[in-house]
Protein backbone atom coordinates (compact mmCIF):
# COMPACT_ATOMS: atom_id res chain seq x y z
CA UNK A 1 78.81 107.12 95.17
CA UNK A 2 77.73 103.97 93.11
CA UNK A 3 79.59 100.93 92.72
CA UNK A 4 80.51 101.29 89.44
CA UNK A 5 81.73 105.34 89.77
CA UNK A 6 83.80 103.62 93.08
CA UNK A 7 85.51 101.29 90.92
CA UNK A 8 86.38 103.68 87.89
CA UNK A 9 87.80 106.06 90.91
CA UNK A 10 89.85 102.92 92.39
CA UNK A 11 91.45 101.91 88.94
CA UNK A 12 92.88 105.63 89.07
CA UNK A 13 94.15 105.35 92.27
CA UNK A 14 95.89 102.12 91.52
CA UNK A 15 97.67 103.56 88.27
CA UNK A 16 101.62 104.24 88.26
CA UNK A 17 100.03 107.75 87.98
CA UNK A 18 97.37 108.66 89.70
CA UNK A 19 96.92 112.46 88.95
CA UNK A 20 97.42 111.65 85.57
CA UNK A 21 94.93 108.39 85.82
CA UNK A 22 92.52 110.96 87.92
CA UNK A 23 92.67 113.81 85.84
CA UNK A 24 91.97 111.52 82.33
CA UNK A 25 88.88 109.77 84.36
CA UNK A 26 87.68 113.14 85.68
CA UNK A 27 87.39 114.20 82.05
CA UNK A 28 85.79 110.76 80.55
CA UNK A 29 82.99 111.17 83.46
CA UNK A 30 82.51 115.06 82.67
CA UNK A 31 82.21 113.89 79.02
CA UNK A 32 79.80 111.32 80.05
CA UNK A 33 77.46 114.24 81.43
CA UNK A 34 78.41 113.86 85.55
CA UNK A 35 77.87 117.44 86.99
CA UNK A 36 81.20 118.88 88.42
CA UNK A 37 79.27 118.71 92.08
CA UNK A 38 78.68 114.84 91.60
CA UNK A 39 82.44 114.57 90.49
CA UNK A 40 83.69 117.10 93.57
CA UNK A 41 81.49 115.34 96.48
CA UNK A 42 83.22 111.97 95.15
CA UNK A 43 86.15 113.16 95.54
CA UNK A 44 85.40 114.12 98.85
CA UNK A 45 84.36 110.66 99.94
CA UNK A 46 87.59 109.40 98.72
CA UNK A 47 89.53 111.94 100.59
CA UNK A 48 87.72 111.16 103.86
CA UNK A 49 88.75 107.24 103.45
CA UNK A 50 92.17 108.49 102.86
CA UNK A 51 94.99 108.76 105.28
CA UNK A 52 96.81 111.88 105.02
CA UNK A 53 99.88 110.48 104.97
CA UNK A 54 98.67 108.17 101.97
CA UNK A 55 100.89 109.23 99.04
CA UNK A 56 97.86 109.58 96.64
CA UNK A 57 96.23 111.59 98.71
CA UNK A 58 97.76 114.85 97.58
CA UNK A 59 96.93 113.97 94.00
CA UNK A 60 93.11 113.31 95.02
CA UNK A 61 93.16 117.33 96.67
CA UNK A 62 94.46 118.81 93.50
CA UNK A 63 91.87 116.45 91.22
CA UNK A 64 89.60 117.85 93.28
CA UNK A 65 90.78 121.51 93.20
CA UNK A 66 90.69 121.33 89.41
CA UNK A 67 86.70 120.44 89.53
CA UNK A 68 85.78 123.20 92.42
CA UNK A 69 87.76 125.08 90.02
CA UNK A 70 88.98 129.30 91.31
CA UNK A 71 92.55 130.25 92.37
CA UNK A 72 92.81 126.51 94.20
CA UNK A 73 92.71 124.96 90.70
CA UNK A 74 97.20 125.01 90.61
CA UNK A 75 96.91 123.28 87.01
CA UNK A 76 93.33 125.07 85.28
CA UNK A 77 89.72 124.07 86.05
CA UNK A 78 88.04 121.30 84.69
CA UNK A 79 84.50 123.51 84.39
CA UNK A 80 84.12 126.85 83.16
CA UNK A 81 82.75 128.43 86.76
CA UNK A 82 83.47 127.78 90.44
CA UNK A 83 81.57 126.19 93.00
CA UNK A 84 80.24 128.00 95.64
CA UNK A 85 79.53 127.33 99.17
CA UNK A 86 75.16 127.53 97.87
CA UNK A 87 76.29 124.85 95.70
CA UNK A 88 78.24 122.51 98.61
């Protein structure tokens, strides 16, 4: 992930509310034209620099359950289809 993607995912994390904070940058960077894979496999290296016990780190699973999108997406996909293992 570049710097600048990194520091637009740490201002989320830092917010009062982060799945809020995540969910509102999520959408910005779709808008901006980042693929839902680029947006999932961030995710992904935030989650494995995150403790599990790390009270964010719930909120960065269902951010990125929302991109992957299918029945893991609790609160309604951010894309239209679902990634598939071809596409990990």
């Amino acid at each position: 992930m570049d710097n600048r993607l990194g520091a637009r995912f740490d201002a989320a994390l830092q917010s009062a509310s982060v799945k809020d904070a995540l969910m509102s940058l999520a959408r910005a960077l779709k808008g901006e034209g980042y693929s839902q894979l680029e947006l999932y496999r961030a995710l992904g290296e935030i989650q494995a620099h995150m403790d599990g016990d790390d009270p964010r780190y719930d909120a960065v699973l269902e951010m990125a359950d929302a991109i992957h999108g299918g029945p893991w997406a609790k609160e309604g996909a951010l894309f239209e289809t679902e990634l598939d293992e071809g596409d990990l």
